[in-house]
C-alpha atoms as a PDB file:
ATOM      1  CA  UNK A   1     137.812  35.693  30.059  1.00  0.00           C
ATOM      2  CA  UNK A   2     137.120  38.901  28.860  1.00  0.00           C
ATOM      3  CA  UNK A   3     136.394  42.034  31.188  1.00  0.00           C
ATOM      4  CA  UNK A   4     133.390  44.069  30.876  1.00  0.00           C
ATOM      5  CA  UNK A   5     134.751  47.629  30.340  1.00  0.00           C
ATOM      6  CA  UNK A   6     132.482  49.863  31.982  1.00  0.00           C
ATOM      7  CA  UNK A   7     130.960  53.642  30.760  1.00  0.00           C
ATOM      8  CA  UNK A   8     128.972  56.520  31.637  1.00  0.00           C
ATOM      9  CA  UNK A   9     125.527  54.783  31.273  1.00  0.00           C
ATOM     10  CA  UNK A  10     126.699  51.671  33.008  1.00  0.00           C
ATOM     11  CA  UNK A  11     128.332  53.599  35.750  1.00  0.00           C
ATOM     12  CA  UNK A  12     125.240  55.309  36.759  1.00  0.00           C
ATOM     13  CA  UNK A  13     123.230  52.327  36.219  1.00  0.00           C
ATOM     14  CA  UNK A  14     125.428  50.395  38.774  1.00  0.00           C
ATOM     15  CA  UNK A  15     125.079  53.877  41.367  1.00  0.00           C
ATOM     16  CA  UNK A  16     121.712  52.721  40.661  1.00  0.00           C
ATOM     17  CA  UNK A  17     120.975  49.643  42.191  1.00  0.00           C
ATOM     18  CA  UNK A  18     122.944  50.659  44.780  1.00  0.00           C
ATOM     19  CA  UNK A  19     120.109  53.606  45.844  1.00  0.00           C
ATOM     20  CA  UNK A  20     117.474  51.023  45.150  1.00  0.00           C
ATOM     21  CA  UNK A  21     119.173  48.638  47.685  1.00  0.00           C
ATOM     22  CA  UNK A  22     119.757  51.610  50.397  1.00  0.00           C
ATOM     23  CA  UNK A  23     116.503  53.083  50.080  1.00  0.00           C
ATOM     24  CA  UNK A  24     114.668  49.556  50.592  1.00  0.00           C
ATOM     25  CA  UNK A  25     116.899  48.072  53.427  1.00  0.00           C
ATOM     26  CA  UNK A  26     115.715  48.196  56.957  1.00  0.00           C
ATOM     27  CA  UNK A  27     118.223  50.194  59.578  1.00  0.00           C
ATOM     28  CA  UNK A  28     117.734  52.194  62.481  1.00  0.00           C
ATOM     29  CA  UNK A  29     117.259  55.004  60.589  1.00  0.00           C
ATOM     30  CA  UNK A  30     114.398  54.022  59.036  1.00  0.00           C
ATOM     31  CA  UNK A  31     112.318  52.516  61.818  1.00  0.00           C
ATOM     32  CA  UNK A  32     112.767  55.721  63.697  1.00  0.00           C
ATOM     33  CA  UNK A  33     110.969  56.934  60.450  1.00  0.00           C
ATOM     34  CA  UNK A  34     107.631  54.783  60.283  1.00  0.00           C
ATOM     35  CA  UNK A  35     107.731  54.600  64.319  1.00  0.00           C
ATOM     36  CA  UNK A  36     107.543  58.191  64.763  1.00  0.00           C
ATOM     37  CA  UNK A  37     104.696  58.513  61.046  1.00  0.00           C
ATOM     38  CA  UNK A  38     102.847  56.091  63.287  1.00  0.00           C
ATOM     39  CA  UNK A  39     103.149  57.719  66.575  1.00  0.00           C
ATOM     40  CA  UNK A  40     101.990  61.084  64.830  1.00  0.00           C
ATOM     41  CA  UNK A  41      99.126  59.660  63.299  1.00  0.00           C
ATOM     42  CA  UNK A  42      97.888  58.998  66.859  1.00  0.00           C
ATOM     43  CA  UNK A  43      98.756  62.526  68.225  1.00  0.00           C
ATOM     44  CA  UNK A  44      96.687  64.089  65.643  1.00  0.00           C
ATOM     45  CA  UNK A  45      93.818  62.633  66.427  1.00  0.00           C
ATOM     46  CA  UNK A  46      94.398  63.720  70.099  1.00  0.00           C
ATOM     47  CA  UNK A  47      95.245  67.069  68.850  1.00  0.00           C
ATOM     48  CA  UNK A  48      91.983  67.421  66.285  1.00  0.00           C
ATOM     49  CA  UNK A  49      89.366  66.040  69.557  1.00  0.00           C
ATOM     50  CA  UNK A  50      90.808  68.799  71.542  1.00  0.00           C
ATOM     51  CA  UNK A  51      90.427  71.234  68.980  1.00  0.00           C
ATOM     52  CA  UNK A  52      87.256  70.188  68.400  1.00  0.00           C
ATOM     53  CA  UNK A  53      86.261  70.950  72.032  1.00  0.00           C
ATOM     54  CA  UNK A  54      87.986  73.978  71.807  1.00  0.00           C
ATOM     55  CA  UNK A  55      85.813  75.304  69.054  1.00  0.00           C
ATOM     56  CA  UNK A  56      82.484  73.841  70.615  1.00  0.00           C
ATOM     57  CA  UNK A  57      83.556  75.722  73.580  1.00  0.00           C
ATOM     58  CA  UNK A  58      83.857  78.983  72.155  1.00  0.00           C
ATOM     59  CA  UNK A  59      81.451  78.855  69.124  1.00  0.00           C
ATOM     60  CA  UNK A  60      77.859  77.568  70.373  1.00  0.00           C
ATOM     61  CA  UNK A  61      76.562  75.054  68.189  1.00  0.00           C
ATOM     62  CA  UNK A  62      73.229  76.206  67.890  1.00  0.00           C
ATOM     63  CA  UNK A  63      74.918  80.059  66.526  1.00  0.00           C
ATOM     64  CA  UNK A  64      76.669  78.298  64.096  1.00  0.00           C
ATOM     65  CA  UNK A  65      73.507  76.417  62.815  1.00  0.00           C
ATOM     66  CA  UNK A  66      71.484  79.114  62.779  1.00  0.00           C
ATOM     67  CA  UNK A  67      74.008  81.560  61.012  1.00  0.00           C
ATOM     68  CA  UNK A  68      74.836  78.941  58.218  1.00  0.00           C
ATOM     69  CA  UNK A  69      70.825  79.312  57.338  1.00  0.00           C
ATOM     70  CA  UNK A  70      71.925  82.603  57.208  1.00  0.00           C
ATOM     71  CA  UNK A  71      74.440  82.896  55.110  1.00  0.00           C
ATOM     72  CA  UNK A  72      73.042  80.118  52.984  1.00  0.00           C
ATOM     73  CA  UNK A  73      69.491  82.397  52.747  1.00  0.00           C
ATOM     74  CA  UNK A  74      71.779  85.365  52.252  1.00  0.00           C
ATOM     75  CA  UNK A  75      74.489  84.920  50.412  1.00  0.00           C
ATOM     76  CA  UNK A  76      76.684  85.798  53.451  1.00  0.00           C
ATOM     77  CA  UNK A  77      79.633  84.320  55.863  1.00  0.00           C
ATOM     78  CA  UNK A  78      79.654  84.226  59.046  1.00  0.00           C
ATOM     79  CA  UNK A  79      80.818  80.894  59.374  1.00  0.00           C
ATOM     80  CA  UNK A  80      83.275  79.372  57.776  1.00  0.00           C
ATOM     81  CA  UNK A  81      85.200  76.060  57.898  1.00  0.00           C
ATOM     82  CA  UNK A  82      88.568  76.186  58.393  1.00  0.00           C
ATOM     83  CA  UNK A  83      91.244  73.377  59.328  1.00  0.00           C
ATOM     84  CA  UNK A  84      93.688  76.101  61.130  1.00  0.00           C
ATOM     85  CA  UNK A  85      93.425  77.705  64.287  1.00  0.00           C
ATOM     86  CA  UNK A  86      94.935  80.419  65.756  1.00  0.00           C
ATOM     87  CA  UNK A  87      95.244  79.407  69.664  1.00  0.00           C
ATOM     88  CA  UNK A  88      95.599  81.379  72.427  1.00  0.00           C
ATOM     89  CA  UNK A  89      96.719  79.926  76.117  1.00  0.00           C
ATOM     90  CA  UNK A  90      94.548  81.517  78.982  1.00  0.00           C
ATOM     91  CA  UNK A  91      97.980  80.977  81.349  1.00  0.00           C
ATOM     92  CA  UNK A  92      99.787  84.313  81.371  1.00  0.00           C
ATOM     93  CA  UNK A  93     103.627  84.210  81.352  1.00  0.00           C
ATOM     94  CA  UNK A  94     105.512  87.382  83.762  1.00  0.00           C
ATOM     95  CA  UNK A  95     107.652  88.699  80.981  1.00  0.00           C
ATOM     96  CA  UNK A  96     110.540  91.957  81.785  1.00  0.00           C
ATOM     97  CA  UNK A  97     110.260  94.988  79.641  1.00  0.00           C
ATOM     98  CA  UNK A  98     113.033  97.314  80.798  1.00  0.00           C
ATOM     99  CA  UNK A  99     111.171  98.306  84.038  1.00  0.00           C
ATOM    100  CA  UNK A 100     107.957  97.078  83.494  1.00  0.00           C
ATOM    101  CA  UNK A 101     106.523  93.629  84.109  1.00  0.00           C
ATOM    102  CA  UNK A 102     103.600  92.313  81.624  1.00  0.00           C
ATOM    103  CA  UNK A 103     101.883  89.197  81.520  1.00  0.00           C
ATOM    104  CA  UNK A 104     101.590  87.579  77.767  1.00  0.00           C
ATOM    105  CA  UNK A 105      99.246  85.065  77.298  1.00  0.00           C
ATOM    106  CA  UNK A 106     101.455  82.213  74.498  1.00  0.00           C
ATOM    107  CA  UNK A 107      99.357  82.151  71.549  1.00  0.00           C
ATOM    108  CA  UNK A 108     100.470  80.156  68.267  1.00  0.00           C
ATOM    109  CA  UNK A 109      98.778  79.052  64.955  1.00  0.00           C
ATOM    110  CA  UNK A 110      97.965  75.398  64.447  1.00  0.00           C
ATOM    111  CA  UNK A 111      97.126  74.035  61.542  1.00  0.00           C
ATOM    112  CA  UNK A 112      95.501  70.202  60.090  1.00  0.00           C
ATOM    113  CA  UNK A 113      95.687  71.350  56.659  1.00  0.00           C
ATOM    114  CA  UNK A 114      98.601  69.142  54.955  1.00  0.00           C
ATOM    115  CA  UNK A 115     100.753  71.386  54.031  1.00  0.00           C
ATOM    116  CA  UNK A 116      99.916  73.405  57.183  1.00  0.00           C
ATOM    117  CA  UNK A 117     102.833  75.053  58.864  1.00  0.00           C
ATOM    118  CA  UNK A 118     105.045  72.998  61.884  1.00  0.00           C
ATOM    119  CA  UNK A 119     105.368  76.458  63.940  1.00  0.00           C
ATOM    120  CA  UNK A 120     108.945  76.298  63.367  1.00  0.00           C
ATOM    121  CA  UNK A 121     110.215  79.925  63.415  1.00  0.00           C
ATOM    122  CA  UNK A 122     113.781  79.584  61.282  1.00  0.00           C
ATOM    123  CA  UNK A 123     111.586  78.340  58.395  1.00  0.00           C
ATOM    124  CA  UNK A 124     108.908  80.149  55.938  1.00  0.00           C
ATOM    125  CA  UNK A 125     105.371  78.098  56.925  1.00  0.00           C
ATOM    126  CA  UNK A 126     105.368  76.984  53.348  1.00  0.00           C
ATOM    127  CA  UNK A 127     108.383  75.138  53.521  1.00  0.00           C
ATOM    128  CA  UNK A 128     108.019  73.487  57.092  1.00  0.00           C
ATOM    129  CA  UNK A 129     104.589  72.345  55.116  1.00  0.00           C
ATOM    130  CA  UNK A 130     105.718  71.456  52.006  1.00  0.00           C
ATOM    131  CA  UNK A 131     108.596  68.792  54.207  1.00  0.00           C
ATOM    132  CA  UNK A 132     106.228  67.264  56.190  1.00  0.00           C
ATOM    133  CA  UNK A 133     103.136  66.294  53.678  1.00  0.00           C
ATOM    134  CA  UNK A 134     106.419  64.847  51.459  1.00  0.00           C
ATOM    135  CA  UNK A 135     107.706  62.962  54.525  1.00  0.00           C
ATOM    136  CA  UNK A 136     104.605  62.264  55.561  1.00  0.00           C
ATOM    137  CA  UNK A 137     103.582  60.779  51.825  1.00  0.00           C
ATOM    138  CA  UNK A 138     106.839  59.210  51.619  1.00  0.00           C
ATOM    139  CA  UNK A 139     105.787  55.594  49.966  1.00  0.00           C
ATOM    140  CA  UNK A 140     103.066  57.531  47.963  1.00  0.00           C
ATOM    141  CA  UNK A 141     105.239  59.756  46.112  1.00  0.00           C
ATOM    142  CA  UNK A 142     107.883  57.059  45.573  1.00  0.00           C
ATOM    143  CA  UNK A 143     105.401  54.562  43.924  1.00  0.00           C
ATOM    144  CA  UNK A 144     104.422  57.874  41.350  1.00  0.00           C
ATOM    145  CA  UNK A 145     107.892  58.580  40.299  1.00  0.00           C
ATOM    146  CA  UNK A 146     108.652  61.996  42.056  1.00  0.00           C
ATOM    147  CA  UNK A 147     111.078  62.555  44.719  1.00  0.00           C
ATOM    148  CA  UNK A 148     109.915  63.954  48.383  1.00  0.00           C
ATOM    149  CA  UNK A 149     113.466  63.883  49.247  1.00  0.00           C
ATOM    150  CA  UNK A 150     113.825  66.700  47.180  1.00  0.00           C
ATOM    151  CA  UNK A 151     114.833  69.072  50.334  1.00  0.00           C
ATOM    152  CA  UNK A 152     117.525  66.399  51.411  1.00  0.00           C
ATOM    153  CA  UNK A 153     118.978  66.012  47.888  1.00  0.00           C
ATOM    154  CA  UNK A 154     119.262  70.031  47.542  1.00  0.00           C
ATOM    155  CA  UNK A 155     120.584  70.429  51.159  1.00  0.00           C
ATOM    156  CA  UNK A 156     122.596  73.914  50.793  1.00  0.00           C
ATOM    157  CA  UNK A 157     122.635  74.587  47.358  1.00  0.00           C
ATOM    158  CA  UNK A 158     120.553  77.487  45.800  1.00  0.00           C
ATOM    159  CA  UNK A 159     117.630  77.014  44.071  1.00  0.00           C
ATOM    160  CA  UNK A 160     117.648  75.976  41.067  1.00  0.00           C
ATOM    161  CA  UNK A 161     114.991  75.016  38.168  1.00  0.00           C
ATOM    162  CA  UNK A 162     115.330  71.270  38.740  1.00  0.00           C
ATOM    163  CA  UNK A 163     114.968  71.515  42.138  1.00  0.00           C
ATOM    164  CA  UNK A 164     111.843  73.627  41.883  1.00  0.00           C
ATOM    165  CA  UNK A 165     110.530  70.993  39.346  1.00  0.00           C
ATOM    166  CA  UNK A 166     111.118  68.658  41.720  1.00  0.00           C
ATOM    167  CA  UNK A 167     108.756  70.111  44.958  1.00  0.00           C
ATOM    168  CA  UNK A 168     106.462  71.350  41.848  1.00  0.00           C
ATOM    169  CA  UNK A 169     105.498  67.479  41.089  1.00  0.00           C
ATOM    170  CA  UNK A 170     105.467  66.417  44.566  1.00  0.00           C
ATOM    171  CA  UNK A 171     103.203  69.075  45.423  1.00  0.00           C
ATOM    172  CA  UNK A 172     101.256  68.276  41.999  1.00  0.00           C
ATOM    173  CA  UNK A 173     100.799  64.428  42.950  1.00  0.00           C
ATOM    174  CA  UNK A 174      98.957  65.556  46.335  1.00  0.00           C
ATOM    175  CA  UNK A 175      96.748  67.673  45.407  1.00  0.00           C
ATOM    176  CA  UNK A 176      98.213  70.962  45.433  1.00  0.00           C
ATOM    177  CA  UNK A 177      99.068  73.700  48.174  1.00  0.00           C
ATOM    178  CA  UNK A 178      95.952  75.310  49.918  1.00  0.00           C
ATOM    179  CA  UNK A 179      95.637  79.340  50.064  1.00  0.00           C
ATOM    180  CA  UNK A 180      91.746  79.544  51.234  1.00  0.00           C
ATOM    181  CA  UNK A 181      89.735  78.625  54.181  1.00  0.00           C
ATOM    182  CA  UNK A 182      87.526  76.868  51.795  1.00  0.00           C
ATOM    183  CA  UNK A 183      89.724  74.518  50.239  1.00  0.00           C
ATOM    184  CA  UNK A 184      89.041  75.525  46.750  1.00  0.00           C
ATOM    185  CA  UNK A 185      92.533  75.396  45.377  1.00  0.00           C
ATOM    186  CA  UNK A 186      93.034  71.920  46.417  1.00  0.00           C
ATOM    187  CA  UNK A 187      92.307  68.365  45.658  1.00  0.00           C
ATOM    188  CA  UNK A 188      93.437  65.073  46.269  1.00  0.00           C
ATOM    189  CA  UNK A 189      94.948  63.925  49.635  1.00  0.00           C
ATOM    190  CA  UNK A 190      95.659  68.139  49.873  1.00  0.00           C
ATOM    191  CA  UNK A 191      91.712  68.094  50.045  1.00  0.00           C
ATOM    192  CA  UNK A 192      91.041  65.402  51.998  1.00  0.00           C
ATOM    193  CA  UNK A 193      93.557  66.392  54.928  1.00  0.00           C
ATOM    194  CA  UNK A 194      91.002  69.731  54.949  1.00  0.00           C
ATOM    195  CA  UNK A 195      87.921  68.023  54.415  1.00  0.00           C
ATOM    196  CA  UNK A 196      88.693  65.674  57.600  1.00  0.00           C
ATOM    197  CA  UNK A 197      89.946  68.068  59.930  1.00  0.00           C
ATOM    198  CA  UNK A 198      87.990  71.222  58.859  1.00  0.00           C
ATOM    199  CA  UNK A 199      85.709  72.945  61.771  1.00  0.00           C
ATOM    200  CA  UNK A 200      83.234  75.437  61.396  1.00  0.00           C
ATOM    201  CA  UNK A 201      84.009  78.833  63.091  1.00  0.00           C
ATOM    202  CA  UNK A 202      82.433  82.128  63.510  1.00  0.00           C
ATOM    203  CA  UNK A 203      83.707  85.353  61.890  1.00  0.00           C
ATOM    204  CA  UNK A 204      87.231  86.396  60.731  1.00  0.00           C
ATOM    205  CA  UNK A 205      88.105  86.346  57.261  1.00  0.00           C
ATOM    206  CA  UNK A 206      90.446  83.971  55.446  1.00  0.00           C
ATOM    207  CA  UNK A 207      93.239  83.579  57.219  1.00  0.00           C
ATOM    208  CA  UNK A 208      92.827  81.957  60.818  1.00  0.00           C
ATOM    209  CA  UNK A 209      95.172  84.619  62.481  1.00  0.00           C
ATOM    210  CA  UNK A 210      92.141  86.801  61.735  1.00  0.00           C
ATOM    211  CA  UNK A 211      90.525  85.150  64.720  1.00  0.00           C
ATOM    212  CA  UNK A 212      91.994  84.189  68.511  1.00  0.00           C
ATOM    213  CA  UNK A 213      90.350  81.607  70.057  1.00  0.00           C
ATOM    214  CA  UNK A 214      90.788  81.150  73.848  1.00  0.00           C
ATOM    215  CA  UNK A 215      91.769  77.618  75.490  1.00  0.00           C
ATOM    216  CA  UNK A 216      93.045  75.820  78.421  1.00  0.00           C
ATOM    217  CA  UNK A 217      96.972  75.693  79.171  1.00  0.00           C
ATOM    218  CA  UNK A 218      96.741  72.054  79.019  1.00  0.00           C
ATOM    219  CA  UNK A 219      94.877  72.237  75.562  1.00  0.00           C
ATOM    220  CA  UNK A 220      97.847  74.565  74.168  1.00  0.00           C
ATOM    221  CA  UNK A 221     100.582  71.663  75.446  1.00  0.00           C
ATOM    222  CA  UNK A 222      98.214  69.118  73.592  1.00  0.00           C
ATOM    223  CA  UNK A 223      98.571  71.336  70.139  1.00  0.00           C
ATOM    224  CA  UNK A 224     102.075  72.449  70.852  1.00  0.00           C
ATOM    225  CA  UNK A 225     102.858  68.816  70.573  1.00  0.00           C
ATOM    226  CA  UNK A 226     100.878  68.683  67.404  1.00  0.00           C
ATOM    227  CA  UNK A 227     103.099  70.863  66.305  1.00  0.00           C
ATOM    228  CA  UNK A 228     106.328  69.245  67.506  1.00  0.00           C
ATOM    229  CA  UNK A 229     105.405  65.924  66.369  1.00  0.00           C
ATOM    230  CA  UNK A 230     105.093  67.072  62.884  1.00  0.00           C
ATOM    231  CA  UNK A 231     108.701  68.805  63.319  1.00  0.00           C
ATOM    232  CA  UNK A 232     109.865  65.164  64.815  1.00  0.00           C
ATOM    233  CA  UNK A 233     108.876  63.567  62.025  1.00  0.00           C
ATOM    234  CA  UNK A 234     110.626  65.679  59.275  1.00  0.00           C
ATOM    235  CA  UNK A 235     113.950  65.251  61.260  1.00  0.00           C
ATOM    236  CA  UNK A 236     113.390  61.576  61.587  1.00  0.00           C
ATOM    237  CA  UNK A 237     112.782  61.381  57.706  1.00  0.00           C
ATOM    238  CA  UNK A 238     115.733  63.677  56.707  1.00  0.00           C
ATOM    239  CA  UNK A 239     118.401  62.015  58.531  1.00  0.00           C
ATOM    240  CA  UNK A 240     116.829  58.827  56.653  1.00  0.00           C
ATOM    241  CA  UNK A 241     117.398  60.274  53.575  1.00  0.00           C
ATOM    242  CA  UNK A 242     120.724  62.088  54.158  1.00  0.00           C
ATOM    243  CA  UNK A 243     122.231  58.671  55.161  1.00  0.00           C
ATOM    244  CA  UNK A 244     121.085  56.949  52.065  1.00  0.00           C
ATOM    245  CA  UNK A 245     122.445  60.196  49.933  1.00  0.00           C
ATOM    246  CA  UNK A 246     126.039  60.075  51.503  1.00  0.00           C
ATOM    247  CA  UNK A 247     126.479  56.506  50.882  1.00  0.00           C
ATOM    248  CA  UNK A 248     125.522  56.499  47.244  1.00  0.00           C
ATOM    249  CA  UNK A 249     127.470  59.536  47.373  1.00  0.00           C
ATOM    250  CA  UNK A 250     130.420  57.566  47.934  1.00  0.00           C
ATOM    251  CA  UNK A 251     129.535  54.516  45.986  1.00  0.00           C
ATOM    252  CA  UNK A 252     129.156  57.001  42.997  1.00  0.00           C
ATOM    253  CA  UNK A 253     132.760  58.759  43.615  1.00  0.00           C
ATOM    254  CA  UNK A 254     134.129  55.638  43.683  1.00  0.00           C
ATOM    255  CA  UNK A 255     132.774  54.247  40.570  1.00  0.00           C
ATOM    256  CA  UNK A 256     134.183  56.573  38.734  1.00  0.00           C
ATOM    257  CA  UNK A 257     137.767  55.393  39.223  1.00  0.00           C
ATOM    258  CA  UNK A 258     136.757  51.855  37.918  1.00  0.00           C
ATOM    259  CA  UNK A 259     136.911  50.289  35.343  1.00  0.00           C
ATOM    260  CA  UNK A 260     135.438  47.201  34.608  1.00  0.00           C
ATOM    261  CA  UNK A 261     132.306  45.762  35.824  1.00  0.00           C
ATOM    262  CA  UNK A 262     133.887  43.502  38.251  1.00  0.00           C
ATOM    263  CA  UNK A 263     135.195  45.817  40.429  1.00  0.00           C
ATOM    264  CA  UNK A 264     131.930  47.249  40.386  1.00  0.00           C
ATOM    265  CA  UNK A 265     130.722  43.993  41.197  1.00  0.00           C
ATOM    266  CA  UNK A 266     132.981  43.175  44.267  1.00  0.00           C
ATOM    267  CA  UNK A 267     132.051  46.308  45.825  1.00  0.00           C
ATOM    268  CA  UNK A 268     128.499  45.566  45.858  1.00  0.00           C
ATOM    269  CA  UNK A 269     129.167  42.146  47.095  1.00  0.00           C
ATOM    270  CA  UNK A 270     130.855  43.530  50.067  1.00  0.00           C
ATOM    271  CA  UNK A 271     127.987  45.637  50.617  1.00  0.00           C
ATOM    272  CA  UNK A 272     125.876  42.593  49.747  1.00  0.00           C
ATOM    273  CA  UNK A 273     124.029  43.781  47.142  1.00  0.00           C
ATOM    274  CA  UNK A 274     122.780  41.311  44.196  1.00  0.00           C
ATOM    275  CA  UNK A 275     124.669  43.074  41.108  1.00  0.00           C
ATOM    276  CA  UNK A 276     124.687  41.621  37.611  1.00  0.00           C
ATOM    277  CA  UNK A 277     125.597  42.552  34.226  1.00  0.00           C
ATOM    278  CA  UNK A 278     122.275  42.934  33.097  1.00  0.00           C
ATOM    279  CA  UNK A 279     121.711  45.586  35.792  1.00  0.00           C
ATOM    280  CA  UNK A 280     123.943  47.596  34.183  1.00  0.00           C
ATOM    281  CA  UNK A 281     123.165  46.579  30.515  1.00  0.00           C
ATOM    282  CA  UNK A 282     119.199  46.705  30.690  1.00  0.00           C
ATOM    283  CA  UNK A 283     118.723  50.506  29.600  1.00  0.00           C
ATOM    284  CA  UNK A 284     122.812  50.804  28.165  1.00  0.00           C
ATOM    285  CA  UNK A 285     122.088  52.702  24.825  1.00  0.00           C
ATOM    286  CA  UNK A 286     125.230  51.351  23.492  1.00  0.00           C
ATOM    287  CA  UNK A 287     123.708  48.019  23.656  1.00  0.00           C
ATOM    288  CA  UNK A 288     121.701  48.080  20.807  1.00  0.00           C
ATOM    289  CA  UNK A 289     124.520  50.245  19.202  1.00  0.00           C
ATOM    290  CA  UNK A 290     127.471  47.860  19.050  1.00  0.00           C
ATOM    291  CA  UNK A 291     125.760  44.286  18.904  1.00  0.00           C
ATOM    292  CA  UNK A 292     126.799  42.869  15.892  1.00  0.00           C
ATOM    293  CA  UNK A 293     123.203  42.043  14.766  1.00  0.00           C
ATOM    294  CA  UNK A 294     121.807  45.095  15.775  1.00  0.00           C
ATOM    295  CA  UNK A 295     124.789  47.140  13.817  1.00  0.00           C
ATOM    296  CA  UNK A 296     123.942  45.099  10.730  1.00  0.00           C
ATOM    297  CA  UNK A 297     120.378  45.518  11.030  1.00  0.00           C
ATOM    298  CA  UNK A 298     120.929  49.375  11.447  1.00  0.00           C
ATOM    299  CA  UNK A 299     123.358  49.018   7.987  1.00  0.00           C
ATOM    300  CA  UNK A 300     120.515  46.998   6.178  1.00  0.00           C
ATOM    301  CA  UNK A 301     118.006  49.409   6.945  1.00  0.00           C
ATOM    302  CA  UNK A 302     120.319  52.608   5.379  1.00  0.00           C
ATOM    303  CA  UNK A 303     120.846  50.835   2.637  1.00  0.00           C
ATOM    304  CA  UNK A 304     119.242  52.872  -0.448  1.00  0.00           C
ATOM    305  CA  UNK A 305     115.872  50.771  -1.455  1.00  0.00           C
ATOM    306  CA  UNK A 306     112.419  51.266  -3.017  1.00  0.00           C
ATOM    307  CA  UNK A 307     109.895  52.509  -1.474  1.00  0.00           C
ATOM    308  CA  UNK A 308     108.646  49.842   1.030  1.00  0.00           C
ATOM    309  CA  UNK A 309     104.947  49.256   1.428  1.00  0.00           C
ATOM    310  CA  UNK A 310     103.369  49.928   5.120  1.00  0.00           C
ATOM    311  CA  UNK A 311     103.352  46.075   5.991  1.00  0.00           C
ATOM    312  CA  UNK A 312     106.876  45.894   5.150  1.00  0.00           C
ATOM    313  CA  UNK A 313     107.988  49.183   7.373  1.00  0.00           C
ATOM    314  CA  UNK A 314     105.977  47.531  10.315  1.00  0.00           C
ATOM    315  CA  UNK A 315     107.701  43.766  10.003  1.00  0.00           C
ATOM    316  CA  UNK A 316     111.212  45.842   9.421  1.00  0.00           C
ATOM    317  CA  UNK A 317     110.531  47.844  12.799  1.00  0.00           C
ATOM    318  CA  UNK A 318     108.838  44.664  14.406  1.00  0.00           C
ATOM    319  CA  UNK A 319     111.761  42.811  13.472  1.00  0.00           C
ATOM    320  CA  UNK A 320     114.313  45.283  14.667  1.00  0.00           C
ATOM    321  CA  UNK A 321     112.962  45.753  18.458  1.00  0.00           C
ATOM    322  CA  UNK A 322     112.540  42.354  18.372  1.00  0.00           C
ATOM    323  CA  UNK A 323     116.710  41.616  17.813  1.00  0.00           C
ATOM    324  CA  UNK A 324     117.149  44.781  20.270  1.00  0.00           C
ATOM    325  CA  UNK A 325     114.776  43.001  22.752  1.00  0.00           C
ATOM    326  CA  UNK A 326     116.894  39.682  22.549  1.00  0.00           C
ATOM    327  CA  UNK A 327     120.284  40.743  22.372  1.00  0.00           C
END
């Protein structure tokens, strides 16, 4: 029996189905993933009732009516609705300054927007914002076609046009970073995150470090864990991804020193993983190149010939996908 000599195109057709069978498996790493998406969805909602408080504390209801008449009679704003909050705990911490003892009160920006900011220092707020709404939108932006492990798959590397293509359509398919209060620049789930979590406040301009707002120690822990939460689950979803990148890493290196399609195909068994020609035939461009009736057809149709009428060129083309389709 004859071997299947393997090439390029079937070599990274094989690498794959391999991906496609990491990606979907269940493993530890993965459950740590959806375990911790669902145990943040539930410390949001903590986070957002005590925030609410929090602004009903320090921003009487019956002001904020009465200036929205206001600014809606006047063209003004004094309130505005925002979905990040600049917090401020009323427990003061004893810090040393050379000889001098101060008390600092911990104060921290929170934000419900979705690409809001995690409050990790070592990272710019847009990219601690643009990792979690793409781990966080995981299965969404799969089922599109982009790639939200775009910040796993460029690890170290500089940046580089693909890659910024890459965060560009992930950032495209939800709706689009936010850069206003107001949510004007946004739509889709960007919009929605705002428009669900968004709470009217009283003065300040844009940006909600414009305006501290007092709360309780205990209140601050609640948000700080917000915060943390949203850092947990960009670690759980990274080491997710990194795990399935090394091993098609390998799969891939290896490929490349075979070469036929059954050594392909005993390495996926041992990593039980349904493998068959066709897998690596289905988009092979030199299928349709060196089948015997497709070559022919390709020779009949450069043969010189009259003109053909426009029913003939659409049974010749019908004709021809249909022997590429079949073969």
């Amino acid at each position: 029996m004859t071997k299947i000599k393997l090439n390029a195109n079937k070599r990274k057709l094989a690498v794959k189905v391999f991906n496609r069978h990491y990606a979907n498996e269940d493993n530890i790493l993965k459950t740590e993933y959806y375990n911790q998406k669902k145990a943040f969805e539930n410390i949001i909602e903590n986070a957002h009732n005590t925030a609410i408080n929090i602004i009903n504390r320090n921003y009487n209801i019956n002001d904020v009516v009465s200036l929205k008449n206001h600014d809606r009679k006047y063209d003004l704003q004094n309130v505005r609705d925002d979905a990040c909050f600049y917090l401020q705990s009323d427990k003061g911490v004893e810090i040393n300054h050379g000889n001098q003892t101060q008390t600092e009160y911990p104060n921290k920006q929170f934000s419900f927007e979705l690409f809001g900011g995690t409050g990790r220092t070592s990272e710019y707020v847009t990219l601690s914002g643009q990792k979690f709404a793409f781990a966080y939108y995981h299965d969404h932006l799969k089922q599109k076609g982009v790639s939200p492990e775009c910040y796993v798959l460029k690890g170290d590397k500089k940046e580089n046009p693909h890659h910024t293509q890459l965060i560009d359509d992930c950032i495209k398919e939800l709706g689009g970073n936010k850069y206003n209060s107001r949510g004007e620049d946004t739509i889709g789930m960007a919009k929605e995150w705002h428009d669900k979590y968004k709470l009217s406040v009283i003065g300040g301009r844009h940006y909600c470090s414009s305006r501290m707002i007092s709360c309780t120690h205990d209140e601050f822990k609640i948000m700080e864990d917000f915060n943390i939460a949203k850092d947990r689950l960009i670690e759980c979803y990274e080491s997710w991804q990194e795990n399935i990148i090394k091993r098609v890493k390998v799969v891939e290196d290896t490929i490349k020193n075979y070469t036929t399609f059954e050594q392909v195909e005993k390495l996926a068994k041992n990593q039980k993983i349904d493998l068959t020609v066709h897998d690596i035939e289905v988009e092979s461009t030199d299928l349709a190149l060196f089948n015997p009736d497709n070559v022919s057809a390709l020779l009949d149709d450069l043969k010189p010939k009259a003109k053909e009428t426009r029913q003939e060129k659409i049974a010749r083309i019908t004709a021809y996908n249909g022997a590429i389709a079949n073969a």
